[in-house]
Protein backbone atom coordinates (compact mmCIF):
# COMPACT_ATOMS: atom_id res chain seq x y z
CA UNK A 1 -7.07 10.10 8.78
CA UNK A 2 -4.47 12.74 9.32
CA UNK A 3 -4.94 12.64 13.19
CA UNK A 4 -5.43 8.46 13.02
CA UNK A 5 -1.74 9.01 12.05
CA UNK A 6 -0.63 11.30 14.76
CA UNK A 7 -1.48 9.32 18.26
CA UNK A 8 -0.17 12.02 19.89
CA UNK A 9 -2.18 14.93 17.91
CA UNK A 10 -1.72 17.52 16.10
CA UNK A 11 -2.09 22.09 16.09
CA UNK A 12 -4.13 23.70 13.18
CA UNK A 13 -0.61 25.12 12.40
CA UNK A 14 0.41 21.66 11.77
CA UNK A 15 -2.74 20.46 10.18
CA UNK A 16 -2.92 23.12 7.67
CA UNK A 17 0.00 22.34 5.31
CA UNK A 18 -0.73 18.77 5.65
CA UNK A 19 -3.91 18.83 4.27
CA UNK A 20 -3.60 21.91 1.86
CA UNK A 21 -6.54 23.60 3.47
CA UNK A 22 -7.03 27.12 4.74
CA UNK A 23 -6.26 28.12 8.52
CA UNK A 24 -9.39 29.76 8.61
CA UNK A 25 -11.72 27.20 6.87
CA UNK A 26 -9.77 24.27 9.01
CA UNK A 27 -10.33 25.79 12.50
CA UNK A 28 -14.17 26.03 11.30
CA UNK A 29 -13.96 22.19 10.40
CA UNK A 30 -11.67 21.15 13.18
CA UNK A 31 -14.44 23.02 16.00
CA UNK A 32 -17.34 21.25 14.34
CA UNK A 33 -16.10 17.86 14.42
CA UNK A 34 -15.02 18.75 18.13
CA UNK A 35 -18.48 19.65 19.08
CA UNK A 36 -19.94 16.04 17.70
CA UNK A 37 -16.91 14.41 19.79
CA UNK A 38 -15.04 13.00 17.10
CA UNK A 39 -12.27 15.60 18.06
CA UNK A 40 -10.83 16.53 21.36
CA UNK A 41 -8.53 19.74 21.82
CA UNK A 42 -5.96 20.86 24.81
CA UNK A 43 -4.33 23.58 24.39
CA UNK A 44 -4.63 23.66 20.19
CA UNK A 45 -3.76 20.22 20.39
CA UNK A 46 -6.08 18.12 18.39
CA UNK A 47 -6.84 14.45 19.33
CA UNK A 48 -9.01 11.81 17.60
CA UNK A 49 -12.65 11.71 20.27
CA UNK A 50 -14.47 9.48 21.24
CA UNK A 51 -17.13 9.00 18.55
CA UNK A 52 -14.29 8.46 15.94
CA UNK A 53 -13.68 5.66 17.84
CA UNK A 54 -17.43 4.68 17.83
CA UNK A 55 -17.54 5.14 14.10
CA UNK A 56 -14.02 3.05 13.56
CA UNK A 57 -15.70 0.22 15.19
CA UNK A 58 -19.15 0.40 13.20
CA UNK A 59 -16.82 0.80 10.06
CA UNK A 60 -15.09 -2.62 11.53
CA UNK A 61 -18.26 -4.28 11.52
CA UNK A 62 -19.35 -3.02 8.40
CA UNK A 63 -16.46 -3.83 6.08
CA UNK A 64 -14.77 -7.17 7.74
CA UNK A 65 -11.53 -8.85 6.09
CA UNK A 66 -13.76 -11.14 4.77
CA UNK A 67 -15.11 -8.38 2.49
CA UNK A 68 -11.84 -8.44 0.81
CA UNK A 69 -11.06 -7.70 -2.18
CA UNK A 70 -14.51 -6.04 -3.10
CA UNK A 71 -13.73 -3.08 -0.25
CA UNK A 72 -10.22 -2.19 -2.13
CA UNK A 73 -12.03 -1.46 -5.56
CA UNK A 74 -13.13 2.31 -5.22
CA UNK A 75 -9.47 2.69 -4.22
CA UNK A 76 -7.82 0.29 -7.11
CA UNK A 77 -10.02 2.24 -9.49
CA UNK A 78 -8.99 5.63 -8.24
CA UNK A 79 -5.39 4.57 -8.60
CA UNK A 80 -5.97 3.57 -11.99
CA UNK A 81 -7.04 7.11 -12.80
CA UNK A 82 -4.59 8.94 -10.93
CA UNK A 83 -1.68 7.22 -12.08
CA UNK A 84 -2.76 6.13 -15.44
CA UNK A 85 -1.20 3.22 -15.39
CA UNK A 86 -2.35 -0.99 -14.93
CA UNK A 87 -3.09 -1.34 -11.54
CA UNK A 88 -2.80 -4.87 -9.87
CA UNK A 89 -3.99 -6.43 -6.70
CA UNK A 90 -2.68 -9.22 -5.82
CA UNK A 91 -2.53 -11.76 -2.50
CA UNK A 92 0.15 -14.15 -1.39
CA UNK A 93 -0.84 -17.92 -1.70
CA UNK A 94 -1.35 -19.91 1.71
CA UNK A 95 0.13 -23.05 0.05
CA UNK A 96 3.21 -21.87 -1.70
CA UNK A 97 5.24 -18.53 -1.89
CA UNK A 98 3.71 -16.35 -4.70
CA UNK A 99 1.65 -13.69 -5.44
CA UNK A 100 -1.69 -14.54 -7.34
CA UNK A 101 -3.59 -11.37 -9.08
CA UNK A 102 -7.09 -11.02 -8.27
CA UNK A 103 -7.78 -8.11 -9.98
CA UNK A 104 -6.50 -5.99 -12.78
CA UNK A 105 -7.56 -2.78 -13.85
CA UNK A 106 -5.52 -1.74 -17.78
CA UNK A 107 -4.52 1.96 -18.35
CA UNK A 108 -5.70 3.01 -21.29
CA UNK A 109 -2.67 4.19 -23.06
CA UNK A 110 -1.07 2.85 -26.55
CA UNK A 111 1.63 1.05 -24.89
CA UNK A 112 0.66 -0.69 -21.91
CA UNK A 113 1.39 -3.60 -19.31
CA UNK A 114 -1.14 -5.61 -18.45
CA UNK A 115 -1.66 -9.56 -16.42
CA UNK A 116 -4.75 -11.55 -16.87
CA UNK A 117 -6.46 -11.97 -13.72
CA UNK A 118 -5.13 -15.48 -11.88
CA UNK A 119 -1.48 -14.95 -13.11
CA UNK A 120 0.89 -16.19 -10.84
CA UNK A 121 4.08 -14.89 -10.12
CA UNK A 122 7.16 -16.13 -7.31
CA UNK A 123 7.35 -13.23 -5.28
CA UNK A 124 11.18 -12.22 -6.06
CA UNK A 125 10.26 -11.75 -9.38
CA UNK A 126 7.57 -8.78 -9.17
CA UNK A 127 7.48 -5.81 -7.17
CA UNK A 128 3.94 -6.90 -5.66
CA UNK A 129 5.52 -10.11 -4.13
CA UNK A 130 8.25 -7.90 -3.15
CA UNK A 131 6.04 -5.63 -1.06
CA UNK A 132 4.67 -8.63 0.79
CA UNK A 133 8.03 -10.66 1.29
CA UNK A 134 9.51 -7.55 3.06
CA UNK A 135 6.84 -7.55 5.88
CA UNK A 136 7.61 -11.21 6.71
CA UNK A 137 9.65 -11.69 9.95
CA UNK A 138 13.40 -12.13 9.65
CA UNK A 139 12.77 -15.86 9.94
CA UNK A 140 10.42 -16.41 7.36
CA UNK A 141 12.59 -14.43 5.01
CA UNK A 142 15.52 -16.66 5.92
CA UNK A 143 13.79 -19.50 4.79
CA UNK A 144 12.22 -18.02 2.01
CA UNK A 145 16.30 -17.42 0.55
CA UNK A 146 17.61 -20.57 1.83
CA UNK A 147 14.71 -22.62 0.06
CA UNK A 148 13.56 -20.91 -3.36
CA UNK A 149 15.36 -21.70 -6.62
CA UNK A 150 15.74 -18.55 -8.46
CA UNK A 151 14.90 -18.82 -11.81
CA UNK A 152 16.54 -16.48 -14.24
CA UNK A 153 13.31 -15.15 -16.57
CA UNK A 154 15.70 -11.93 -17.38
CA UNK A 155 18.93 -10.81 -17.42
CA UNK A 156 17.00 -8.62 -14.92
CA UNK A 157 15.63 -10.62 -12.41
CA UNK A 158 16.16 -10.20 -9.00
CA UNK A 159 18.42 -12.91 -7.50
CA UNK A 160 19.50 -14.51 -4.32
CA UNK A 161 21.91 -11.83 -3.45
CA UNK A 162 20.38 -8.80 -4.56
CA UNK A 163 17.04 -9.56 -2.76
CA UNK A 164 18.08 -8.56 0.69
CA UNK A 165 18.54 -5.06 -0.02
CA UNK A 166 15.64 -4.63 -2.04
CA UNK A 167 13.43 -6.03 0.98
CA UNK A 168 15.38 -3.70 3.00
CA UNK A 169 14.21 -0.41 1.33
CA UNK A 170 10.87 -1.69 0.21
CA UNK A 171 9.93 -2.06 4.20
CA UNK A 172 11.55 1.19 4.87
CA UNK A 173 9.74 3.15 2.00
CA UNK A 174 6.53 0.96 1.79
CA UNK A 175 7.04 0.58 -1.61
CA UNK A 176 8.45 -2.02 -3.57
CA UNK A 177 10.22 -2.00 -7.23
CA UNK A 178 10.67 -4.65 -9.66
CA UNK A 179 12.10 -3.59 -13.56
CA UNK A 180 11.94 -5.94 -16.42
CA UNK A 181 12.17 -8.63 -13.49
CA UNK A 182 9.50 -11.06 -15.15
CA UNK A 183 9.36 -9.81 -18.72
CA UNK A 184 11.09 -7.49 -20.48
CA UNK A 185 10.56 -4.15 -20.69
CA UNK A 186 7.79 -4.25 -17.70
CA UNK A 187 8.27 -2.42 -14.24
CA UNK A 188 6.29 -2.06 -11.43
CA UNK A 189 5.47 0.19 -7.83
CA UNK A 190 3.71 -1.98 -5.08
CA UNK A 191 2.89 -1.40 -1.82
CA UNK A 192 1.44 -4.07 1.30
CA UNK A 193 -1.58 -4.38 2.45
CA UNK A 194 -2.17 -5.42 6.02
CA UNK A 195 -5.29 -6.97 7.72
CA UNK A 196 -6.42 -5.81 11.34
CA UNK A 197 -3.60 -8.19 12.54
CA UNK A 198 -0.81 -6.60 11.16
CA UNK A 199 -0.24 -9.28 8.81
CA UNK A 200 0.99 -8.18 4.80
CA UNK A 201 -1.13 -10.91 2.95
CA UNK A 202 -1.47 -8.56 -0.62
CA UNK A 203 -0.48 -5.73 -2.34
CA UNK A 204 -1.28 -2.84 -4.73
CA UNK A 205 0.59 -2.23 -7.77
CA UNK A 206 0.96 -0.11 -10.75
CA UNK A 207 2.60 -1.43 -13.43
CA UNK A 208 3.84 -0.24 -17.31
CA UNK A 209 6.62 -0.18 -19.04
CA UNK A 210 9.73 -0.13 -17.12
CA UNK A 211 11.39 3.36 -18.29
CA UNK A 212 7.69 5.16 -17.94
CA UNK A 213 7.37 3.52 -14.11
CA UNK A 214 10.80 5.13 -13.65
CA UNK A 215 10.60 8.52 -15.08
CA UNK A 216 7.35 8.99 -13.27
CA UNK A 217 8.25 7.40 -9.58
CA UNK A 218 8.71 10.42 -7.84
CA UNK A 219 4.91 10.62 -8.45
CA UNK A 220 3.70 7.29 -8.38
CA UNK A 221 5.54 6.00 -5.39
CA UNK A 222 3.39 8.04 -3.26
CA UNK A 223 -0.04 7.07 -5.08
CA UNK A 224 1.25 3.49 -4.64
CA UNK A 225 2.07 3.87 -0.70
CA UNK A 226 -1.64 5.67 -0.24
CA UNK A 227 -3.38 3.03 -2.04
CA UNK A 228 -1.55 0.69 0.37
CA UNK A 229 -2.99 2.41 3.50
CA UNK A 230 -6.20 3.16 2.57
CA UNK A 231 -6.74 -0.29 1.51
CA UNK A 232 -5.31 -1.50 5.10
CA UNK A 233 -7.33 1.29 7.34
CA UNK A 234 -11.02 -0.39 5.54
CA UNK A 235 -9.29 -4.06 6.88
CA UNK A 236 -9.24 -2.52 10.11
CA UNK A 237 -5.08 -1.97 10.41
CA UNK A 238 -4.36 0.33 13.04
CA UNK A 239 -0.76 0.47 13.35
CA UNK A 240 1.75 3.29 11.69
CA UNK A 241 2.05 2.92 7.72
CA UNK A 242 4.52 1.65 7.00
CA UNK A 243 5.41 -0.29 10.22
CA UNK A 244 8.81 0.66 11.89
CA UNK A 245 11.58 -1.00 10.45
């Protein structure tokens, strides 16, 4: 995955730090995989091989779009226990602009947020619509502002003007925030996930109460944004994650 990242490669020197493994136990890894052609190396520069491709396009055959959303459990459920919080995964309607939850995992602890499964929300109201919105193209986004009444469920929720911005560092970041926007005293972290098109059509979330989610983003935004991609890569997305701005 680290290479996947890097189309141009990476040096064990760069590798190392990355992935918090020893030089010496690295190069040992990095020359096996090399000798089974899933690596290639020029001058200690390591390159995804040929059979990585191979096995990419098995795994593409093996775990299609279609197999959406029961591919993004293991990952859901490993969020739930990293983060400790309610994880959500939810999709963005074909018919209408909002974000339905498919699946919700609870954290066990005392206090807790939590949304039944088939809870809808409008997108500028929840950090998992967020996530989605700000991967639309500039037109669709347009439109999205110029026709959506924006309901006032808070003295928190996210309105008309404010949205902009918030789409504008949720695409740069990959990860979208949303406090006491819908109820309150509830916050959420959510990151897109794209098919092999390129398209955001869901998104992972964690979600708890709203000072928790914020004392504790500097760890969470990152379990949020690999969720995201991991969940992506087993649709078969390719590109750089996040996109470029």
């Amino acid at each position: 995955m680290a290479l996947a990242s890097k189309p141009g490669g990476s040096s064990l020197a760069e590798l190392a730090p990355r992935l918090s493994v020893p030089k010496t136990s690295l190069h040992r890894l990095l020359r096996t995989l090399e000798r089974g052609g899933y690596l290639t190396s020029r001058d200690g520069n390591y390159q995804l091989g040929p059979a990585s491709f191979h096995l990419a396009s098995v795994l593409g055959s093996a775990a299609p779009s279609t197999a959406f959303p029961a591919c993004a459990r293991p990952v859901i459920e490993q969020l739930a226990r990293d983060s400790r919080e309610t994880v959500m995964l939810g999709v963005l309607l074909e018919d209408r602009p909002e974000i339905l939850y498919i699946d919700v995992i609870d954290s066990q602890a005392p206090v807790r947020f939590s949304v039944p499964i088939g809870d809808l929300r409008p997108l500028y109201s929840a950090a998992s619509g967020k996530a989605v919105l700000a991967y639309m193209a500039p037109e669709a986004q347009r439109a999205y502002l110029d026709t959506t009444r924006f309901e006032k469920f808070t003295p928190n929720t996210t309105g008309r003007k404010d949205l902009p911005a918030q789409l504008e560092e949720a695409r740069r970041s990959a990860v979208a925030f949303d406090g006491n926007g819908r109820e309150q005293g509830a916050g959420a972290l959510a990151s897109p996930i794209f098919d092999a098109g390129g398209r955001a059509f869901a998104s992972v979330s964690v979600a708890g109460p709203t000072e928790r989610i914020v004392a504790n983003r500097p760890q969470l935004e990152p379990l949020v944004r690999t969720a995201g991609e991991r969940i992506s890569r087993l649709l078969g997305f390719a590109g750089d994650y996040p996109p470029p701005a």
